[in-house]
Protein backbone atom coordinates (compact mmCIF):
# COMPACT_ATOMS: atom_id res chain seq x y z
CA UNK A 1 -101.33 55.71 113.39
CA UNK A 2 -101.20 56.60 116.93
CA UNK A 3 -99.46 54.37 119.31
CA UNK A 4 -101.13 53.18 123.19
CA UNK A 5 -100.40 50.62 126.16
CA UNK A 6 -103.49 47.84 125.38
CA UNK A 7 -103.16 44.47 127.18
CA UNK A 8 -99.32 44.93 128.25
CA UNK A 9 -98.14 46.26 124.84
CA UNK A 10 -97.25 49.17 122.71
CA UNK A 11 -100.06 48.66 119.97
CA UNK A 12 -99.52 50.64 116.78
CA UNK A 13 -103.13 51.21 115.42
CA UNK A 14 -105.59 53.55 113.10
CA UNK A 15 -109.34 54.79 112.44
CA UNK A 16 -110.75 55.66 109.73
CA UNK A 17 -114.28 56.77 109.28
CA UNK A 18 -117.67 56.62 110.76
CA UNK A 19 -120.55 54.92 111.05
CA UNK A 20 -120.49 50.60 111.93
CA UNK A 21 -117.39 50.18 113.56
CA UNK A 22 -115.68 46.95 112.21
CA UNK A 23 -111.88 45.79 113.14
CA UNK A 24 -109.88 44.48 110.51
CA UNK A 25 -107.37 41.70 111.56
CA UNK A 26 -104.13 41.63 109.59
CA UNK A 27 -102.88 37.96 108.36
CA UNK A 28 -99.23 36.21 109.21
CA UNK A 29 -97.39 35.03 112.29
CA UNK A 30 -95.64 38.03 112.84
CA UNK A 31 -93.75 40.47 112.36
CA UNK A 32 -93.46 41.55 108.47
CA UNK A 33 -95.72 44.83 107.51
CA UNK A 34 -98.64 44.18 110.21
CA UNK A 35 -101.69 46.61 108.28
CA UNK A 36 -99.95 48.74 106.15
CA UNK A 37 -101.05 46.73 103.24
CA UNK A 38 -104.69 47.10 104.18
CA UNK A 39 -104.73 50.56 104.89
CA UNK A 40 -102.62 51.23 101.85
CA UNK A 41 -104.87 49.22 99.67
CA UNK A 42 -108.65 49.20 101.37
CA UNK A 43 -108.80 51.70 104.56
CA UNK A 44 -110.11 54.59 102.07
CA UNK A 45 -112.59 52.44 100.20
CA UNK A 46 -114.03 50.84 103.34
CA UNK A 47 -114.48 53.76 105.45
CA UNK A 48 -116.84 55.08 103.18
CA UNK A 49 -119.25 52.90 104.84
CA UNK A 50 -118.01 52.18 107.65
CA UNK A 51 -115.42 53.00 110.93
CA UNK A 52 -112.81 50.94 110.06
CA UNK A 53 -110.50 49.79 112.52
CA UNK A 54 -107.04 48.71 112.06
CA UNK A 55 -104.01 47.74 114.16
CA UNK A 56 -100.97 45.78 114.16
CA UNK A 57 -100.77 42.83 116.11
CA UNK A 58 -98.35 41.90 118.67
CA UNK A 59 -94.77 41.93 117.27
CA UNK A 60 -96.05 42.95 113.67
CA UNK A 61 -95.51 46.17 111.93
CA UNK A 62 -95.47 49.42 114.39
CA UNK A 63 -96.21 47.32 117.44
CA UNK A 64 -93.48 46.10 120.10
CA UNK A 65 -92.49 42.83 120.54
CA UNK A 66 -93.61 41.73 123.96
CA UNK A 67 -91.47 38.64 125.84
CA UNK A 68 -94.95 37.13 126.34
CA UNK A 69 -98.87 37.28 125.38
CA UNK A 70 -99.07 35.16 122.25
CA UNK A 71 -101.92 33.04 122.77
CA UNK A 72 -105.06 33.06 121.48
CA UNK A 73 -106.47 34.56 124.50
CA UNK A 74 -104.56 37.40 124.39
CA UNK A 75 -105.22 38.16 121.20
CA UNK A 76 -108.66 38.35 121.65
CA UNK A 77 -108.39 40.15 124.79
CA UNK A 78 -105.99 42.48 122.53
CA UNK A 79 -109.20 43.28 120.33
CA UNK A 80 -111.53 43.64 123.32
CA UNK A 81 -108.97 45.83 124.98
CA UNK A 82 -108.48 48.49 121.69
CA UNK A 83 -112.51 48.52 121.37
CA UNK A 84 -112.82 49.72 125.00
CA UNK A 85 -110.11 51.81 124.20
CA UNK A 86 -112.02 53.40 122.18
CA UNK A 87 -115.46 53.22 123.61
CA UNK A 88 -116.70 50.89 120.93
CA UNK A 89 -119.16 48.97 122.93
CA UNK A 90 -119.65 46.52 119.08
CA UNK A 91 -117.78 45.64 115.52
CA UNK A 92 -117.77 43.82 113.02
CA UNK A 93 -114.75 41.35 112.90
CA UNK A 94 -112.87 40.37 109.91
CA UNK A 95 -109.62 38.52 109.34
CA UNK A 96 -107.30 38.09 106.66
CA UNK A 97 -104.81 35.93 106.33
């Protein structure tokens, strides 16, 4: 997974295929394993239909711990952010928790 700046922190993230891009949101408050459980499990799978877009949230997994951003705003700005990133204009969200 490569690493970039988004929003004010280090995000650790990953894509995987082509075609409809759609982000996958990872589950828990927190640090822990972030999406290594859904790329270990479901990235290969899912990105046979799809680009499939994963990344750890702030303070989870590979990303940094920032000493601030943890709102709901700022996550969603942290999604909007990565897309732009890379010049995904839509995606399909999903969440698990």
């Amino acid at each position: 997974m490569p690493n970039q700046t988004i929003n004010g922190y280090d995000m650790h993230y990953e894509v995987f295929g082509t075609g409809q891009p759609t982000v996958i949101i990872h589950g828990g408050l927190g640090g822990g394993e972030g999406s290594a459980n859904i790329v270990s499990q479901h990235a290969k799978q899912l990105s046979e239909s799809c680009q499939l877009v994963v990344f750890d949230r702030r303070a989870a997994g590979k990303s940094n711990s920032p000493s601030s951003g943890y709102s709901i705003k700022n996550y969603s700005q942290d999604v909007y952010h990565l897309l732009a990133h890379l010049s995904i204009e839509r995606a399909h969200i999903v969440g698990s928790s």
